[in-house]
Protein backbone atom coordinates (compact mmCIF):
# COMPACT_ATOMS: atom_id res chain seq x y z
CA UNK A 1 -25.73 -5.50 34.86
CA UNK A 2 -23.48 -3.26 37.47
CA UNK A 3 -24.45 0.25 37.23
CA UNK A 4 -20.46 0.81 36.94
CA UNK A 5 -20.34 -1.54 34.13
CA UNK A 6 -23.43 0.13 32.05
CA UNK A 7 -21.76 3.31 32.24
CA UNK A 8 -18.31 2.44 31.09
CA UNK A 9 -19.26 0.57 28.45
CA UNK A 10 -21.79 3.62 27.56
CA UNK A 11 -18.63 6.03 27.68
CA UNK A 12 -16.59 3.75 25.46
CA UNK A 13 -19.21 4.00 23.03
CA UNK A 14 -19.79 7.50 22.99
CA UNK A 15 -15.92 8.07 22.94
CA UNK A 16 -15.42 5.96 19.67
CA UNK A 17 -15.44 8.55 16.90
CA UNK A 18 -17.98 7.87 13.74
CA UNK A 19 -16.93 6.39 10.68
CA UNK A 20 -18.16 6.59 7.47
CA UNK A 21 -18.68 2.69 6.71
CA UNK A 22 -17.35 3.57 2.78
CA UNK A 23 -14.51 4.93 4.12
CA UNK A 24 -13.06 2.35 6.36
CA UNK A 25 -10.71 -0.94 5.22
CA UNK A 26 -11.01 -3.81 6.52
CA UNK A 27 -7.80 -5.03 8.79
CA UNK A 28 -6.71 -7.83 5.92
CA UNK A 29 -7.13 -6.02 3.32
CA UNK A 30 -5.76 -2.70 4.89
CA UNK A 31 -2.09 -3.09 3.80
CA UNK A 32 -2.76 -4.08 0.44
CA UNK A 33 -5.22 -1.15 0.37
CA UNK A 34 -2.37 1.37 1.46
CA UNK A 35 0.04 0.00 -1.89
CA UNK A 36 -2.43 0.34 -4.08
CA UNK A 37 -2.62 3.84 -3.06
CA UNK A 38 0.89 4.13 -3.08
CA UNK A 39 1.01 2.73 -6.32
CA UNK A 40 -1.48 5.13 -8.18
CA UNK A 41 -0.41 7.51 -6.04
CA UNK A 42 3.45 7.50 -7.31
CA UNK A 43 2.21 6.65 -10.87
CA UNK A 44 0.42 10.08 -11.16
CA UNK A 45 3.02 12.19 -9.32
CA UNK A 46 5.20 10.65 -11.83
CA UNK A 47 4.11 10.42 -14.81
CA UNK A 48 0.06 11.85 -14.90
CA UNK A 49 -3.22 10.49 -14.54
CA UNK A 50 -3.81 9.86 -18.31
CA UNK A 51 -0.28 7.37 -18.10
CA UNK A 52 -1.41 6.08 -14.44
CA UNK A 53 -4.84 4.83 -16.24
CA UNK A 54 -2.98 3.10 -19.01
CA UNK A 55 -0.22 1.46 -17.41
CA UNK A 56 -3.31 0.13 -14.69
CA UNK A 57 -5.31 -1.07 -17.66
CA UNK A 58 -2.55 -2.38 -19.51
CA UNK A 59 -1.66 -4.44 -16.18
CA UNK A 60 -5.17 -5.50 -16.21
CA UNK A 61 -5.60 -6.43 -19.30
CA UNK A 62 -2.44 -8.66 -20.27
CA UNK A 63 -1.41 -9.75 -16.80
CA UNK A 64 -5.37 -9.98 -15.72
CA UNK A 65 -4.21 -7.60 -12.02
CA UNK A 66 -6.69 -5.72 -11.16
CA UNK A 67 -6.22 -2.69 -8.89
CA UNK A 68 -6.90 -4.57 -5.77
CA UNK A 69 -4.56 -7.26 -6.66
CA UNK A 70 -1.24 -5.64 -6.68
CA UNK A 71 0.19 -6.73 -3.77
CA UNK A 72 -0.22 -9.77 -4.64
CA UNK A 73 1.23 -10.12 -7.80
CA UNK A 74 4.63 -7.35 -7.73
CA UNK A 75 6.40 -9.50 -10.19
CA UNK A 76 3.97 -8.64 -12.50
CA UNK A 77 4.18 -5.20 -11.39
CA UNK A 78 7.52 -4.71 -11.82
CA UNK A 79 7.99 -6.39 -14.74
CA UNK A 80 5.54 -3.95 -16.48
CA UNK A 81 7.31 -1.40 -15.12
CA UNK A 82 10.71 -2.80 -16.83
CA UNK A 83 8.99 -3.61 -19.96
CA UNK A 84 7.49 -0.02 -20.46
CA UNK A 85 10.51 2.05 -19.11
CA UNK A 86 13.43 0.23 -19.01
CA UNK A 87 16.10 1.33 -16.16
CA UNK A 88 13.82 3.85 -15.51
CA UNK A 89 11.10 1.05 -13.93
CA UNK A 90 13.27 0.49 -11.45
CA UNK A 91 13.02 4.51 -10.11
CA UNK A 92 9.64 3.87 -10.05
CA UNK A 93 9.93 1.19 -7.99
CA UNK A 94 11.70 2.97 -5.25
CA UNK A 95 9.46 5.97 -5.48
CA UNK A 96 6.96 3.44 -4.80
CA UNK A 97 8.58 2.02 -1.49
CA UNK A 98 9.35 5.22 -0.85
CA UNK A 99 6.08 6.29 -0.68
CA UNK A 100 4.86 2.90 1.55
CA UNK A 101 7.48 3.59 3.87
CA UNK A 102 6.79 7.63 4.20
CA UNK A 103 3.10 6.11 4.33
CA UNK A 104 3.80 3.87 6.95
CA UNK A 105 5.35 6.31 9.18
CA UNK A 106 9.31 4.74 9.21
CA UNK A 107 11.93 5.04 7.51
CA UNK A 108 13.02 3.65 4.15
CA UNK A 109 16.62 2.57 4.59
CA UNK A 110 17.06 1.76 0.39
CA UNK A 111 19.67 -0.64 -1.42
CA UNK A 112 21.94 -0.44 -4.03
CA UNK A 113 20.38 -0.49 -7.81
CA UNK A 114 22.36 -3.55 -7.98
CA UNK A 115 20.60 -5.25 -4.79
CA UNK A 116 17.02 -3.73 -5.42
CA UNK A 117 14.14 -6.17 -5.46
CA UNK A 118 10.59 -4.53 -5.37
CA UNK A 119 9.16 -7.83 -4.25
CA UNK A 120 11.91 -8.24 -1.75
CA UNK A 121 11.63 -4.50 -0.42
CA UNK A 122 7.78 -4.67 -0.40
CA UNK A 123 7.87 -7.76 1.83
CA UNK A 124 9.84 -5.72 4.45
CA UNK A 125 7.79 -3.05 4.61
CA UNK A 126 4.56 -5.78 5.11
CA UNK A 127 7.02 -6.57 7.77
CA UNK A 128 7.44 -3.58 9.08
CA UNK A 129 3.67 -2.37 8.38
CA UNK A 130 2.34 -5.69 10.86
CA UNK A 131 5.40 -4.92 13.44
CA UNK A 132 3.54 -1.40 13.67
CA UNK A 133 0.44 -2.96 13.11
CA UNK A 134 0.33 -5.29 15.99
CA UNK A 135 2.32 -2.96 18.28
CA UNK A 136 -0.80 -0.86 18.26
CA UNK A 137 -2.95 -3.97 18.79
């Protein structure tokens, strides 16, 4: 190997910074990591730990999401939300976006009550999450 070679690829290794291997998210799964943060996250601000836990078991329990399978099931989501606060579920919602976008670094540019669709919204902000995701790629 080229003496030039050895060393760069020497200095690219000692320039990557450690990382705690507990710490780190896989690529796939790093989106759907982020909104279940956002998720607990908004749940607590909101309404306290104690309610977070419930509402997550409750979710768990009838709808069988876990934690980890949010994103893929907002319907469900959402429809807890609607079931347990009424009109309210639907501020929730937002705060949750909210929080993705703020999360995400951009700017949430929000719709009407009327036009608001968490499942809608969060598939934008996948959008925009890979847009930003692959721009860095």
């Amino acid at each position: 190997m080229c003496k030039c070679i050895l060393l760069a690829s020497l200095r690219g290794v000692a320039n990557k910074p450690e990382t705690d291997p507990k710490q780190t998210v896989p690529d796939a799964d790093e989106f759907e990591h982020l909104f279940s943060e956002c998720v607990e996250q908004t749940l607590t601000d909101l309404l306290g730990a104690k309610v977070r836990e419930a509402l997550l078991d409750l979710l768990e329990r009838h709808d069988r999401v876990g934690r980890n399978d949010m994103l893929g099931h907002p319907r469900e989501v959402s429809m807890l939300l609607h079931e347990m606060f009424g009109k309210a579920g639907i501020t929730i919602e937002r705060c949750i976006i909210r929080r993705l976008y703020a999360s995400l670094k951009s700017e949430y540019k929000g719709t009407s009550d009327l036009n608001f669709d968490f499942k809608l919204q969060l598939e934008e902000a996948r959008a925009c999450w890979e847009k930003s995701h692959n721009a860095i790629a």
